[in-house]
C-alpha atoms as a PDB file:
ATOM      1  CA  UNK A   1      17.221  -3.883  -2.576  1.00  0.00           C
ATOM      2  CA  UNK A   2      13.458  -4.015  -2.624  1.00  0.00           C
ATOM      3  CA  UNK A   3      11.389  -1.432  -4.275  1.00  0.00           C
ATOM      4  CA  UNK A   4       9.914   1.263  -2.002  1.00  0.00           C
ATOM      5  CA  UNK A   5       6.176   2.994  -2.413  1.00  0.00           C
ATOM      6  CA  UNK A   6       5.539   6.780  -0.979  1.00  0.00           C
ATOM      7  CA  UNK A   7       2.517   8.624  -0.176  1.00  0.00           C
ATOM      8  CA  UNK A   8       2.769  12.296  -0.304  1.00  0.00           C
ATOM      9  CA  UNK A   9       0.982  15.080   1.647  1.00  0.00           C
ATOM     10  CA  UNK A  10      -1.896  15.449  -1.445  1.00  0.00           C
ATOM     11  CA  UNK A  11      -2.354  11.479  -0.983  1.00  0.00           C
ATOM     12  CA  UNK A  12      -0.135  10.837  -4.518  1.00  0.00           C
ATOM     13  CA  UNK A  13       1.185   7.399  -4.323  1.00  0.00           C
ATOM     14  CA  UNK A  14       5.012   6.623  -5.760  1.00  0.00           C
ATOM     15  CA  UNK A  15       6.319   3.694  -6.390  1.00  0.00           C
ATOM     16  CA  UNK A  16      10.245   4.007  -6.075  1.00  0.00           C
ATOM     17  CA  UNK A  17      11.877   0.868  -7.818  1.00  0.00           C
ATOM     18  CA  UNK A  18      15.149  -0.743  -6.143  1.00  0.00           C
ATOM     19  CA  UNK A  19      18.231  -1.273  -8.129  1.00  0.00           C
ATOM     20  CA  UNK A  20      20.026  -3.734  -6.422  1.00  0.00           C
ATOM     21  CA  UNK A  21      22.522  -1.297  -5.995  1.00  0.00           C
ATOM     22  CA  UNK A  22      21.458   0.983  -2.690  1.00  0.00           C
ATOM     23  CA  UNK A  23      19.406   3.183  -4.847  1.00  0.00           C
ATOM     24  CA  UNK A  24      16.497   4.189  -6.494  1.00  0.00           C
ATOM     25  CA  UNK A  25      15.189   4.865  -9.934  1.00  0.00           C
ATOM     26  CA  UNK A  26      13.106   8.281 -10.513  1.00  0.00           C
ATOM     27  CA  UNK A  27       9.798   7.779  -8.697  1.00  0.00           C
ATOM     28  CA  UNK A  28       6.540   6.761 -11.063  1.00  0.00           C
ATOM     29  CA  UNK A  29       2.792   8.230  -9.993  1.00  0.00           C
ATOM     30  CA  UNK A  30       0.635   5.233  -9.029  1.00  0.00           C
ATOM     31  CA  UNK A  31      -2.172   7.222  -8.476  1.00  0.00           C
ATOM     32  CA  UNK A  32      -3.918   9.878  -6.103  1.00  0.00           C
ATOM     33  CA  UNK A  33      -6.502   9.852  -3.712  1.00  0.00           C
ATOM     34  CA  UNK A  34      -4.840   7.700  -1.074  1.00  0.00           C
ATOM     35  CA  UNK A  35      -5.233  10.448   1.743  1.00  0.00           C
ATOM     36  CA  UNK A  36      -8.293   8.849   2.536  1.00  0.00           C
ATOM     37  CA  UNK A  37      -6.371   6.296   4.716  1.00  0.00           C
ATOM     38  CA  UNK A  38      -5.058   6.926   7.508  1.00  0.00           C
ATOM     39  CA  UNK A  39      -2.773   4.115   7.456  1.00  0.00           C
ATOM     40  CA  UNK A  40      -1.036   2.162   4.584  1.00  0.00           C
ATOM     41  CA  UNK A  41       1.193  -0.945   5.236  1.00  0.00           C
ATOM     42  CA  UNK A  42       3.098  -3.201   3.520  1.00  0.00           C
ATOM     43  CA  UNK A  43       2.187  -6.639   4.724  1.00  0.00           C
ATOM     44  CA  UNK A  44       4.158  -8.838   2.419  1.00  0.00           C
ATOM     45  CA  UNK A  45       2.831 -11.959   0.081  1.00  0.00           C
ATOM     46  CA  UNK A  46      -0.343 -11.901   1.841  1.00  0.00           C
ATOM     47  CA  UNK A  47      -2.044 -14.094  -1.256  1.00  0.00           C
ATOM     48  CA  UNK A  48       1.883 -16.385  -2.167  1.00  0.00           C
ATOM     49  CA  UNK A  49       2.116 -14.985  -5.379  1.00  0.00           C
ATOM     50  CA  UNK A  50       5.929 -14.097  -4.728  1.00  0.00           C
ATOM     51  CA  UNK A  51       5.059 -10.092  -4.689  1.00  0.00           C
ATOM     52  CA  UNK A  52       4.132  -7.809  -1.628  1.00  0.00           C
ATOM     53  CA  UNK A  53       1.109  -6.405  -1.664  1.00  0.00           C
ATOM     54  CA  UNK A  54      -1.238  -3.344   0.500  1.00  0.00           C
ATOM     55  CA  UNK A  55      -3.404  -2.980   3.736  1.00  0.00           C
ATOM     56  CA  UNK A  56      -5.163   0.204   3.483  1.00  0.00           C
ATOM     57  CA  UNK A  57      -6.772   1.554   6.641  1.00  0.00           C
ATOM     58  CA  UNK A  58      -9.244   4.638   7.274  1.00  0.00           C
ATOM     59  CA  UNK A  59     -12.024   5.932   8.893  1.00  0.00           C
ATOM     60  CA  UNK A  60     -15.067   4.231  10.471  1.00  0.00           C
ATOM     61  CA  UNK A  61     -13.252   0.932  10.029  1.00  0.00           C
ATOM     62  CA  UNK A  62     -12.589   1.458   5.832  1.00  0.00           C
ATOM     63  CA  UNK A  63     -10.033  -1.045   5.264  1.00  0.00           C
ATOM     64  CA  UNK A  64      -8.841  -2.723   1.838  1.00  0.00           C
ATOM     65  CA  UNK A  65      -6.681  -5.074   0.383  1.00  0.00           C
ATOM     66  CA  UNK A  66      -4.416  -4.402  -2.646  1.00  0.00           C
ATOM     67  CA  UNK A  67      -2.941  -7.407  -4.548  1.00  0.00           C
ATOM     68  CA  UNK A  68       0.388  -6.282  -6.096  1.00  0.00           C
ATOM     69  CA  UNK A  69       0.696  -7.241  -9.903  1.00  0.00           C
ATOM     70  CA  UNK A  70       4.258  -6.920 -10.644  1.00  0.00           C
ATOM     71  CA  UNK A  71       3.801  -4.241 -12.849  1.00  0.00           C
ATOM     72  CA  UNK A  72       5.303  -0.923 -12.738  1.00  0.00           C
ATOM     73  CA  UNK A  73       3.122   0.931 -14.629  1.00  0.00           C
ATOM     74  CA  UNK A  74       0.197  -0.508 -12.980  1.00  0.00           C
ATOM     75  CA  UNK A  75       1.476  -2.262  -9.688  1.00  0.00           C
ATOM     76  CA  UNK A  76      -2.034  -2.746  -7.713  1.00  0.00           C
ATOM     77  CA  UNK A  77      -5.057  -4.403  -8.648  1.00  0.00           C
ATOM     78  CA  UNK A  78      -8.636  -2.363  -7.709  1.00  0.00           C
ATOM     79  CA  UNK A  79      -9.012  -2.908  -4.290  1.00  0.00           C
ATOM     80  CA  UNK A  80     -10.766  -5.905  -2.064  1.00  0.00           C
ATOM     81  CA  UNK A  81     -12.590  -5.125   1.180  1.00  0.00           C
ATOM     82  CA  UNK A  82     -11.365  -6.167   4.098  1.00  0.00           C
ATOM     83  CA  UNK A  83     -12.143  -7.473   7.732  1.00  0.00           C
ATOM     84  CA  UNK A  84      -9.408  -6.679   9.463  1.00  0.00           C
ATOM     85  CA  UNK A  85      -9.522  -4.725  12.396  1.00  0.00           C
ATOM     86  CA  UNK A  86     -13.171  -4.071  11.609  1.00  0.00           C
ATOM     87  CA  UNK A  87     -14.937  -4.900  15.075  1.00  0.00           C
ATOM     88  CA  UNK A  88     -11.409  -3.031  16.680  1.00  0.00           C
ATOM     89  CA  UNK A  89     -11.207   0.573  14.317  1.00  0.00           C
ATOM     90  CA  UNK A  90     -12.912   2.827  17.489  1.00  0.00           C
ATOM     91  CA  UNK A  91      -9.713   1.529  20.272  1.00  0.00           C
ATOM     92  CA  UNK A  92      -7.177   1.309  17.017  1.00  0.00           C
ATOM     93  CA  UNK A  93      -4.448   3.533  16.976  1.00  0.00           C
ATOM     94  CA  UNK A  94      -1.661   2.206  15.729  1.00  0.00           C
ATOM     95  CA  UNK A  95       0.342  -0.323  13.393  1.00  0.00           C
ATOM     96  CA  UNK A  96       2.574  -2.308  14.853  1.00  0.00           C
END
């Protein structure tokens, strides 16, 4: 089973690790502040470095790109900015 990450209603980010077993270990913090997207989506090996990384979507077309590291403690690198949906964010209203 894979790992699963969590965003919380104060915009905390948890990472959830898989066990291989159907369950989870206790969730870690990754950090806070991520309530200023409105979406977040896993979008798989976006840069084939065999780990899934982040698309980050907000407001007045605010979108970024977090590269996973493999780390638990630390499992995003600072964020990249982004060009998707950027000439789309006013008719966007969804993920697919």
């Amino acid at each position: 089973m894979g790992d699963l990450v969590t965003r919380d209603t104060a915009g905390v980010l948890w990472l959830h690790q898989g066990k291989g077993n159907g369950t989870f270990s206790p969730r870690v913090r990754i950090g806070g502040g991520w309530n200023a997207y409105t979406h977040i989506v896993a979008i798989g090996d976006a840069n084939v470095d065999g780990r899934p990384d982040l698309y980050a979507f907000g407001p007045n077309a605010a979108s970024y790109y977090y590269e996973s590291t493999g780390s638990a403690s630390a499992p995003f690198r600072a964020r990249t900015g982004s060009s998707v949906l950027f000439h789309a964010w006013q008719t966007y209203n969804h993920l697919l």
